[in-house]
Protein backbone atom coordinates (compact mmCIF):
# COMPACT_ATOMS: atom_id res chain seq x y z
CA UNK A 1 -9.22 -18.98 -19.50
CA UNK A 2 -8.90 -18.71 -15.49
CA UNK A 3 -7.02 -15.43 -14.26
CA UNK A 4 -3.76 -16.97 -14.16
CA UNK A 5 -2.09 -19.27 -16.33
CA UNK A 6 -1.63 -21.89 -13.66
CA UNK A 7 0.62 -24.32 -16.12
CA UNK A 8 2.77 -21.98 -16.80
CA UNK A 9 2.89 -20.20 -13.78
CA UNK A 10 3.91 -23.34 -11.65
CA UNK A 11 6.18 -25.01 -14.28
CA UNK A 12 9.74 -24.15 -11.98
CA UNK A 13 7.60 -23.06 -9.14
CA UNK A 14 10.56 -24.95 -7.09
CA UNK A 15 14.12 -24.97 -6.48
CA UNK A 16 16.20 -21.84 -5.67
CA UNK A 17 16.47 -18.61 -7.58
CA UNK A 18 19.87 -17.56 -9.01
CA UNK A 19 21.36 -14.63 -6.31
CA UNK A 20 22.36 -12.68 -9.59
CA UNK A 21 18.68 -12.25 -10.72
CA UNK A 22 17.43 -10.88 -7.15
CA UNK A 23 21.13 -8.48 -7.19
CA UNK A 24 19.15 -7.47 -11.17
CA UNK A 25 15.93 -7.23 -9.28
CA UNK A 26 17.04 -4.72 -6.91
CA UNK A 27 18.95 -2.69 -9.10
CA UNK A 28 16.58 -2.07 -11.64
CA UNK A 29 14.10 -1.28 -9.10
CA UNK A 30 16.71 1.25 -7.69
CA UNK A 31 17.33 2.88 -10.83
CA UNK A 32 13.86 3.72 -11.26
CA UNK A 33 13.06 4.58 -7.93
CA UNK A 34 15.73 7.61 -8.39
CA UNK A 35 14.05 9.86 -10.74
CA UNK A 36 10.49 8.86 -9.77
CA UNK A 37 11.54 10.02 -6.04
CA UNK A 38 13.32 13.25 -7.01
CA UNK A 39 10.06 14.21 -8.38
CA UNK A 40 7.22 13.06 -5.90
CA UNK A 41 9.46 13.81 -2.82
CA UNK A 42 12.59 15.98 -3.36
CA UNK A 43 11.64 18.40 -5.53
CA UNK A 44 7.96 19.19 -3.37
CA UNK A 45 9.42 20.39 -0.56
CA UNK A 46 12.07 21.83 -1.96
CA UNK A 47 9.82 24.02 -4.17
CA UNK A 48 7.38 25.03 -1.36
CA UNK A 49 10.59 26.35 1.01
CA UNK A 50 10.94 28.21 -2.02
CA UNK A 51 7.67 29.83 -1.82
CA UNK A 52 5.57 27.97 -4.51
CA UNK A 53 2.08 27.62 -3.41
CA UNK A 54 0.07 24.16 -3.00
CA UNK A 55 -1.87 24.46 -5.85
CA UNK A 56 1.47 24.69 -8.00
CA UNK A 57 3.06 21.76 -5.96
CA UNK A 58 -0.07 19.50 -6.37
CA UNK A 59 0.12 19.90 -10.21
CA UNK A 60 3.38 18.26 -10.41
CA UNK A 61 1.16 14.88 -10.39
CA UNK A 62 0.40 15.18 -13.84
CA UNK A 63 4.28 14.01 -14.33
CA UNK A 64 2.37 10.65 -13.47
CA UNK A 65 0.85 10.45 -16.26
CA UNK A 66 3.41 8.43 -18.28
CA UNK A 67 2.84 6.00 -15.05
CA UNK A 68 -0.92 5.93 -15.43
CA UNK A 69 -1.19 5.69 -19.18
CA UNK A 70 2.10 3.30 -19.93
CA UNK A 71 0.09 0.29 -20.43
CA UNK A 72 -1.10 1.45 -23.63
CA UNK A 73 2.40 0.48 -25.22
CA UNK A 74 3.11 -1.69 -22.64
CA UNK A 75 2.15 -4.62 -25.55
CA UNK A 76 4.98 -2.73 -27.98
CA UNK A 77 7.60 -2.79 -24.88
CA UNK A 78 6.57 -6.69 -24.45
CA UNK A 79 6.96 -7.42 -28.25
CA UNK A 80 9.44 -5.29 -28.38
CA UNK A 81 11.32 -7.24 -25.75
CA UNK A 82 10.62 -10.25 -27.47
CA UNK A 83 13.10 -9.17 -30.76
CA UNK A 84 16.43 -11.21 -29.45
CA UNK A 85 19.09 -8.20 -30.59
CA UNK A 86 17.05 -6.16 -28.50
CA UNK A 87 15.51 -7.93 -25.12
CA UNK A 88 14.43 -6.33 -21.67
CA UNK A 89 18.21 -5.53 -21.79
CA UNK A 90 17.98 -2.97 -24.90
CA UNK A 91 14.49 -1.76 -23.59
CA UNK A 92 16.39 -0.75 -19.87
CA UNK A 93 19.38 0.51 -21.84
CA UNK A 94 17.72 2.79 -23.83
CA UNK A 95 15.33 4.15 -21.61
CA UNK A 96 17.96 4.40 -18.48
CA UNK A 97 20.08 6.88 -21.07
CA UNK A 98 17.44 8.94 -21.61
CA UNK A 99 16.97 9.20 -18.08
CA UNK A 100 20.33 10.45 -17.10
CA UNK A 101 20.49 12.56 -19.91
CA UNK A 102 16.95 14.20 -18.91
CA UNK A 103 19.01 14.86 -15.05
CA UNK A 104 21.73 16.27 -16.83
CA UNK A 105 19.85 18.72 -18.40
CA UNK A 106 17.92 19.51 -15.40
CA UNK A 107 21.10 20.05 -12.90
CA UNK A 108 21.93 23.26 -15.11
CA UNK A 109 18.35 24.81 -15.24
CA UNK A 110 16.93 26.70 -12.35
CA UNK A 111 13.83 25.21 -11.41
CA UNK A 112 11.90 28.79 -11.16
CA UNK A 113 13.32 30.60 -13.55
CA UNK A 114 13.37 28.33 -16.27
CA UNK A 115 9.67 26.52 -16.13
CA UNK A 116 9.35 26.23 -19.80
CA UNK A 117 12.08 24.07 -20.40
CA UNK A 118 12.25 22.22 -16.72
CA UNK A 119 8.70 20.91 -16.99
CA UNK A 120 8.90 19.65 -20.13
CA UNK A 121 12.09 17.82 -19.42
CA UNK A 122 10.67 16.40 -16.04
CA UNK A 123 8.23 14.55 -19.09
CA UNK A 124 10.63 13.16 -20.54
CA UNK A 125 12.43 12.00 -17.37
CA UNK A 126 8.63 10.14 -16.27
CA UNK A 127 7.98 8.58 -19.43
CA UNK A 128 11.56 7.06 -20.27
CA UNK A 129 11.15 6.05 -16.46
CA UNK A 130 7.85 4.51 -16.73
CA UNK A 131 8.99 2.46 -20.13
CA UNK A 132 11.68 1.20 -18.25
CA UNK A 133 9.29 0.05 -15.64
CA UNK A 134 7.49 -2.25 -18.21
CA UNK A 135 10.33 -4.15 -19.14
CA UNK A 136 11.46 -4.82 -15.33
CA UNK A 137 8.07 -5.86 -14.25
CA UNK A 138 8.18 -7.96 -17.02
CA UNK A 139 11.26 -9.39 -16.28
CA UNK A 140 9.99 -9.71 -12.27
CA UNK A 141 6.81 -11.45 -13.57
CA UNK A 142 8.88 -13.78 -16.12
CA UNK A 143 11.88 -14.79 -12.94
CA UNK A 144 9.73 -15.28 -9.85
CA UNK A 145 7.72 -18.11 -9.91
CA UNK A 146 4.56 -18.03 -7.46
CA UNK A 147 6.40 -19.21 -4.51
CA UNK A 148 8.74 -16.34 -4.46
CA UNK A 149 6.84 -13.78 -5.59
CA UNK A 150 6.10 -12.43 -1.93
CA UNK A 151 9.68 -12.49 -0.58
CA UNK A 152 10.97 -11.12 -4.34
CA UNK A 153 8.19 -7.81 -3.30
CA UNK A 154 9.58 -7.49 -0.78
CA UNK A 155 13.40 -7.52 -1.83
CA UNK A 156 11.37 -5.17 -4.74
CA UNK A 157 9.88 -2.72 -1.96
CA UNK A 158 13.32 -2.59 -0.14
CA UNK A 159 15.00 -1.40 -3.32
CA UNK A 160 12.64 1.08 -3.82
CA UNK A 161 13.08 2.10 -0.26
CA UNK A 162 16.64 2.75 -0.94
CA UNK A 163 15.58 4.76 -4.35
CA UNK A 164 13.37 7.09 -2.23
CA UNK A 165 16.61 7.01 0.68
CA UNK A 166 18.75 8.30 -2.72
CA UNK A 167 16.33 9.88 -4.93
CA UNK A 168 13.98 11.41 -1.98
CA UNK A 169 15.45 12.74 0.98
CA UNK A 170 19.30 12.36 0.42
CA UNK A 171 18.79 14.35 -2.93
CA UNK A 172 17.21 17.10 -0.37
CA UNK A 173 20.28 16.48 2.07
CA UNK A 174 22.06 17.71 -0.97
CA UNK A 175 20.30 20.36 -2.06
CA UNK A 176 21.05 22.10 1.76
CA UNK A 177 24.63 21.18 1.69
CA UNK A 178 25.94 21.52 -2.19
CA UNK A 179 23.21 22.95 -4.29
CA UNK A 180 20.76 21.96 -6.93
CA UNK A 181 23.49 21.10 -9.58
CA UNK A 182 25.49 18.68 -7.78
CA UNK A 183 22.19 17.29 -6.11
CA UNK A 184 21.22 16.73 -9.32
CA UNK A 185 23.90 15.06 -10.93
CA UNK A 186 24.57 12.47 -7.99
CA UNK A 187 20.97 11.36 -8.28
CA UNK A 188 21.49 10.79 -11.89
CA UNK A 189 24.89 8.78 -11.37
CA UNK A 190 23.32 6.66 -8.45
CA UNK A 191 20.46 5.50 -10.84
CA UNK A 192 22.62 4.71 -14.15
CA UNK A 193 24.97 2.62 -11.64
CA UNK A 194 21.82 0.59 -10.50
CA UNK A 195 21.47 -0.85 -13.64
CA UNK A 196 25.11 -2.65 -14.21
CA UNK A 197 24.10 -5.77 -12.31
CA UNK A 198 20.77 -6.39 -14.57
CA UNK A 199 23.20 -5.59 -17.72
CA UNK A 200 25.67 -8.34 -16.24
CA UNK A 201 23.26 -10.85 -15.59
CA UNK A 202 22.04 -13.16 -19.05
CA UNK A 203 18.59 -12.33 -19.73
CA UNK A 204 17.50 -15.97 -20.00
CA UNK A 205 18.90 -17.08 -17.00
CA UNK A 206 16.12 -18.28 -14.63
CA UNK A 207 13.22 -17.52 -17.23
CA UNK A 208 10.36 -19.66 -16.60
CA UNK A 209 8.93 -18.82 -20.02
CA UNK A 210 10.65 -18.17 -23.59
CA UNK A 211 8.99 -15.12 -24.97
CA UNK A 212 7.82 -15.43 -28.78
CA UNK A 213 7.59 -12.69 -31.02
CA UNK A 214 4.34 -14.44 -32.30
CA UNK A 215 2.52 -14.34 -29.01
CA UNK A 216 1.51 -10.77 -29.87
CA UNK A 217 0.70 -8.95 -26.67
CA UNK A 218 -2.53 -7.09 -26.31
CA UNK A 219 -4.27 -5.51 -24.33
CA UNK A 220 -7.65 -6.99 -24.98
CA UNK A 221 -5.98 -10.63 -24.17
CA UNK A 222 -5.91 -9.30 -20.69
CA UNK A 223 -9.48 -8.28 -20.53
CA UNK A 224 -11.11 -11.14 -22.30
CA UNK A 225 -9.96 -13.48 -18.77
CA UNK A 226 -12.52 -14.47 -16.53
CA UNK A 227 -12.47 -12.75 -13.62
CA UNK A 228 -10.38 -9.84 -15.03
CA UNK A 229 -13.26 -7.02 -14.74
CA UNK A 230 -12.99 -7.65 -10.62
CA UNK A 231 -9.16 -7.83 -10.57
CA UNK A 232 -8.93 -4.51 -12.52
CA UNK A 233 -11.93 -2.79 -10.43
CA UNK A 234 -10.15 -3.71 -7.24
CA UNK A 235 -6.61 -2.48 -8.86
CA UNK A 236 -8.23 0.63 -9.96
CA UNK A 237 -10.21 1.87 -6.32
CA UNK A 238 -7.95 0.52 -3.73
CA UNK A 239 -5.13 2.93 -3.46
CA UNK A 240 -7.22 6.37 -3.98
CA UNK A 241 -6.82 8.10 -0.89
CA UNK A 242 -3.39 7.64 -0.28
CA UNK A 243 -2.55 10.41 -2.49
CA UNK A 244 -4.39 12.95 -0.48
CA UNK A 245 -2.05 11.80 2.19
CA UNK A 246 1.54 11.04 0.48
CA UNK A 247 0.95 14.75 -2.14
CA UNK A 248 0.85 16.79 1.25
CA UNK A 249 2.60 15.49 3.91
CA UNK A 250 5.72 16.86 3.22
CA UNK A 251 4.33 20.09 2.43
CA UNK A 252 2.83 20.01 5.57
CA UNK A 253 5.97 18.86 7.61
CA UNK A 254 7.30 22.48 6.37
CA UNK A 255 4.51 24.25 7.90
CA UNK A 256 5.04 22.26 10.94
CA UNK A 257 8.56 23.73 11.02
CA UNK A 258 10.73 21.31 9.95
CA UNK A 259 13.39 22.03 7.59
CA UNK A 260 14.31 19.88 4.39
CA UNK A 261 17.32 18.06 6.31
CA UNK A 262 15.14 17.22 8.65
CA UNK A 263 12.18 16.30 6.70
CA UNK A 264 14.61 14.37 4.44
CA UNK A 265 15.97 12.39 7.50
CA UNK A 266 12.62 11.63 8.69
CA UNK A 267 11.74 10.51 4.84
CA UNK A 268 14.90 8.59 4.73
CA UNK A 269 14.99 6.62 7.69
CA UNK A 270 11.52 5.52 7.66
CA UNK A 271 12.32 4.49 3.82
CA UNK A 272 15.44 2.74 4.62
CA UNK A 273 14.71 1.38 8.23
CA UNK A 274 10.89 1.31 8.59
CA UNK A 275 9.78 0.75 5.02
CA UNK A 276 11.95 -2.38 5.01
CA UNK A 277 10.77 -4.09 7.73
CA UNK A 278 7.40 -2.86 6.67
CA UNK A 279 7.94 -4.80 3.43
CA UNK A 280 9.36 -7.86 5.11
CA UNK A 281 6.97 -7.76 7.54
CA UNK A 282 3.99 -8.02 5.07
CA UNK A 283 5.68 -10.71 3.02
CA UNK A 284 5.18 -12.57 6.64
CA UNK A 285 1.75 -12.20 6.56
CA UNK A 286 0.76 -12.56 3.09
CA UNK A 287 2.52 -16.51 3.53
CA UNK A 288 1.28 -16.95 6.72
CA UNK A 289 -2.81 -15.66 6.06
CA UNK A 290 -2.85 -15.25 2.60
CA UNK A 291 -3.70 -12.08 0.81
CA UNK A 292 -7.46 -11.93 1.72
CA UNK A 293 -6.51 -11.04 5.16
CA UNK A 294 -3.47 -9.06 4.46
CA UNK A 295 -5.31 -6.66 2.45
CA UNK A 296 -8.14 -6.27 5.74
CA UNK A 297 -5.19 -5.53 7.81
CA UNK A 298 -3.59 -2.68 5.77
CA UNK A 299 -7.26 -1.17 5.16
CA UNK A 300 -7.75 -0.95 9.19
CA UNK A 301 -3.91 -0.04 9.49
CA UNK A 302 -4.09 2.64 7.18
CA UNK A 303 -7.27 3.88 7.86
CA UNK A 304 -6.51 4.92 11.62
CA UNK A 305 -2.84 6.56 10.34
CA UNK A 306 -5.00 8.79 8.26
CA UNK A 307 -7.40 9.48 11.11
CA UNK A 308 -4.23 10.66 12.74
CA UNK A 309 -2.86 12.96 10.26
CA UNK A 310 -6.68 14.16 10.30
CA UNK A 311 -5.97 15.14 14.00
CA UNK A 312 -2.69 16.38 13.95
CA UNK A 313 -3.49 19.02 11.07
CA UNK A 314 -6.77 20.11 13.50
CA UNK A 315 -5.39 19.99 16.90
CA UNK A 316 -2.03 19.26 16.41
CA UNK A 317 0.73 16.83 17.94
CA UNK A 318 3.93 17.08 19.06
CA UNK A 319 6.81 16.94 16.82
CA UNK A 320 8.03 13.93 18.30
CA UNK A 321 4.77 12.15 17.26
CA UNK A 322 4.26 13.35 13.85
CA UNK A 323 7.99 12.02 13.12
CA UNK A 324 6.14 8.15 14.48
CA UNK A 325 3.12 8.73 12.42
CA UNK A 326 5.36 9.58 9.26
CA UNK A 327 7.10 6.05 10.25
CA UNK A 328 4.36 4.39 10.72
CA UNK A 329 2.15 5.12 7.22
CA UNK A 330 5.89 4.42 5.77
CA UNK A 331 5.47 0.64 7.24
CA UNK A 332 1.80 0.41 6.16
CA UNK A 333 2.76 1.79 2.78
CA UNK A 334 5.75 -0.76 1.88
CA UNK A 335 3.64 -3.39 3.43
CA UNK A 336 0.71 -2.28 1.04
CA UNK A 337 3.24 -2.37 -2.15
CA UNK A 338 4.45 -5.96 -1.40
CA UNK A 339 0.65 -7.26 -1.12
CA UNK A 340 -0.39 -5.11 -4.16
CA UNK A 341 2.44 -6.40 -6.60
CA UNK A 342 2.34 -9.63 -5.51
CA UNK A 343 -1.57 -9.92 -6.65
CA UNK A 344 -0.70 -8.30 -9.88
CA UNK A 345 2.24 -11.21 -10.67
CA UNK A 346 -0.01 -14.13 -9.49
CA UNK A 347 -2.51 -12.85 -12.26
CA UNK A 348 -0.01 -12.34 -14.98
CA UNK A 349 0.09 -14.08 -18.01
CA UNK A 350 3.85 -15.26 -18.27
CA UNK A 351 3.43 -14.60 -22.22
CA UNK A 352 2.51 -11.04 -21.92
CA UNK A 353 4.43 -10.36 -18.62
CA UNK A 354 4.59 -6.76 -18.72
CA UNK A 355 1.36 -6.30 -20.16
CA UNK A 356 -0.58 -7.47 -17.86
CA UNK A 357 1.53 -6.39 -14.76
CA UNK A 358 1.23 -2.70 -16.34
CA UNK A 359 -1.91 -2.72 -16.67
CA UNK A 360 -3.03 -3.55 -13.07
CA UNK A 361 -0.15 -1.23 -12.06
CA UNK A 362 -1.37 1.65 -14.28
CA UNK A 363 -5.09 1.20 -13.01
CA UNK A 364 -3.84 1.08 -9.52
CA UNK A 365 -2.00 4.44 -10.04
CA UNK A 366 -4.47 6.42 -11.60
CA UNK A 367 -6.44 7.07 -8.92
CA UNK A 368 -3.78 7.84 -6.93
CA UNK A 369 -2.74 10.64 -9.03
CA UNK A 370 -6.03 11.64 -9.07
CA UNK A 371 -5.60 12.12 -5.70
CA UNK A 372 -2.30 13.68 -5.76
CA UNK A 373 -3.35 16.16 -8.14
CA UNK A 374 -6.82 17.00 -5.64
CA UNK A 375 -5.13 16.79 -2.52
CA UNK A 376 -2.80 20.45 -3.34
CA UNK A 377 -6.12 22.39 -4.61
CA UNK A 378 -8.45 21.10 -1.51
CA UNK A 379 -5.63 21.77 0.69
CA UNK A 380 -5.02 25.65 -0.79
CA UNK A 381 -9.05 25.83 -0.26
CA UNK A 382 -9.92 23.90 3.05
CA UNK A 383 -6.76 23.42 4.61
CA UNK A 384 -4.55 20.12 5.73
CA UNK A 385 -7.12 19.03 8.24
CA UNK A 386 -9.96 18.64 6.16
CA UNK A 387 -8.13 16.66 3.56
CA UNK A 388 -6.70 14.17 5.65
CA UNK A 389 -10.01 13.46 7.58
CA UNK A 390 -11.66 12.46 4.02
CA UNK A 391 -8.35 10.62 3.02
CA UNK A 392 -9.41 8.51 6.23
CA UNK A 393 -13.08 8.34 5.61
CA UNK A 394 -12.44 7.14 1.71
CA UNK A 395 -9.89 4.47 2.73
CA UNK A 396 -12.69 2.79 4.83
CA UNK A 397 -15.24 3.04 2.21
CA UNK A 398 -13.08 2.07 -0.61
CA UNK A 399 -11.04 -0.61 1.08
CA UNK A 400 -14.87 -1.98 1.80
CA UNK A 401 -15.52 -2.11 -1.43
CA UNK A 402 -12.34 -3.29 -3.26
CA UNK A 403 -12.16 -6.63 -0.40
CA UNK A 404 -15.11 -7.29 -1.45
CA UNK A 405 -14.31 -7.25 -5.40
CA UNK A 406 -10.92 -8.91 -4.16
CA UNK A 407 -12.46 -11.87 -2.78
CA UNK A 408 -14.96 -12.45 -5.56
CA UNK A 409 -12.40 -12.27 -7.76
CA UNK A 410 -10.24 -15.32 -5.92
CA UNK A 411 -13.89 -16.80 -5.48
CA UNK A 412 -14.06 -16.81 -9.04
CA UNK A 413 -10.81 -18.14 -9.76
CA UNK A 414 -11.51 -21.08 -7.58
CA UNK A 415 -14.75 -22.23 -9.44
């Protein structure tokens, strides 16, 4: 069977998509995009202006776990979605409660005091979050046919941008102006809002495939494609040094001297200004070059950004310019995700949608949070500079590597 299920795939490739399932789209990326950004970007910061060292900070990756493992139920969620009393709806309902109950808990807990019960509840938080995140790629995979998969990453990345603008820097807005609590509890509200549209919207409308309970998702299915050994290789190498970057650079913004209302503005606007047009901007070139190309730019792009960081740690820059080089990785970043998740849909099966999305998502974040959880230990050993330089040196040996396995893969697909 060739990588992707071409008949089905192309069945109502045409013909406009219904605005209410791009509004569901958005919000369900929004919802998640809340808790996963109070973690990987509020709560960092925050911690180290409270004197927590790196190696404590960088640890907080292992909260990705749920993220990097979830495609091991990912085939439950999908059959699981399948039962009609329960659907992607119940899946997102149940796992968006547990959620907002998990930031609940956490608004009346002090974060230093009480580590053995905010840790465990930050689990909880990550893996009802990644669940949830099976059944909306799912969904994604299931409403955008091949045509608008670009342009609905991009309206994806964009709502994620606004999740990190909510979950990321406004929640560290907060914490300056009102306090952990009611930071806290406005994150949660924001994200349990996000989901009304998708609850609104019938989940069949715009389906391009009717899910069977018989179909029996598995992971194996996925593996046992031809050419899904080079699609998973390139999934699981391309993204690895970004996490030496994205793990620090906050920290290091506080060394730098600037304070968490300005580090969250500088966060913010490049999520909600520069991340956007970096996501529309690579939908442009994946439909104008293809993704070949597109993923030779963002290895070159992101390479040299990394180079930068590299030389800012060493000799240091201006303040001025390290506020443009945090904008500028935030463009190459969005325009990464776009190009990324639109790979990972055109090689979905549409009767295992979430299963096979999750696992080239899952593969692609694993070495990321390897990363993530390096990048605080180096750092507390060798210092910013020295991590940042092999951040850049790895993303142009690894983004080698994984073009090459990209290409043989679409090489393979075309025989």
């Amino acid at each position: 069977m060739a990588l992707a299920d071409t008949t089905e795939q192309n069945q109502t490739g045409q013909g406009t998509l219904d605005r209410r399932i791009w509004l569901a789209l958005m919000g369900l990326y929004v919802a998640q995009a809340i808790p996963l950004y109070l973690v990987a970007a509020a709560l960092p910061p925050f911690l180290r202006s409270q004197g927590v060292n790196l190696a404590a900070i960088g640890s907080f990756a292992i909260l990705m776990l749920p993220w990097v493992f979830k495609a091991l139920w990912a085939p439950w969620i999908d059959r699981l979605s399948a039962l009609p009393r329960v659907g992607r709806k119940g899946v997102v309902l149940g796992t968006q409660l547990a959620v907002f109950g998990s930031i609940v808990a956490l608004s009346f807990l002090d974060p230093l005091a009480d580590l053995s019960l905010f840790f465990p509840l930050l689990m909880v938080m990550s893996l009802a979050a990644a669940t949830q995140d099976i059944a909306t790629d799912g969904y994604a995979v299931e409403h955008l046919p091949s045509q608008k998969q670009s342009g609905g990453n991009a309206i994806q990345s964009g709502a994620v941008a606004l999740g990190v603008l909510l979950g990321g820097s406004g929640t560290l807005i907060l914490f300056d102006l009102t306090g952990w609590q009611f930071a806290l509890l406005s994150a949660g509200g924001l994200s349990m809002l996000s989901v009304v549209a998708f609850l609104m919207v019938p989940e069949t409308l715009g389906r391009r495939h009717q899910r069977q309970t018989q179909d029996r998702p598995r992971l194996r299915r996925f593996f046992a494609r031809e050419g899904a050994l080079m699609i998973f290789a390139f999934a699981l190498i391309f993204r690895l040094p970004e996490g030496l970057i994205q793990a620090l650079e906050q920290s290091f913004l506080v060394d730098m001297g600037f304070s968490l209302s300005q580090i969250g503005l500088i966060s913010g606007g490049s999520a909600a200004c520069v991340g956007l047009f970096g996501a529309v901007f690579g939908m442009m070139v994946i439909n104008r070059s293809g993704l070949a190309a597109f993923f030779v730019t963002i290895v070159v792009l992101r390479t040299v950004i990394f180079g930068l960081y590299g030389y800012a740690a060493a000799y240091g820059l201006p303040l001025e310019i390290l506020v443009a080089l945090s904008f500028l990785k935030t463009f190459s970043r969005y325009m990464e995700m776009v190009g990324l998740y639109t790979a990972f849909m055109r090689v979905a099966s549409l009767a295992q949608a979430g299963t096979d999305f999750t696992i080239l998502s899952s593969a692609n974040l694993f070495v990321y949070m390897v990363g993530s959880m390096l990048a605080g230990v180096l750092a507390q050993s060798w210092g910013f500079a020295p991590v940042f330089t092999l951040a850049a040196i790895l993303s142009a040996f690894t983004g080698f590597v994984s073009l090459r396995l990209f290409r043989r893969s679409l090489a393979n697909e075309e025989q």
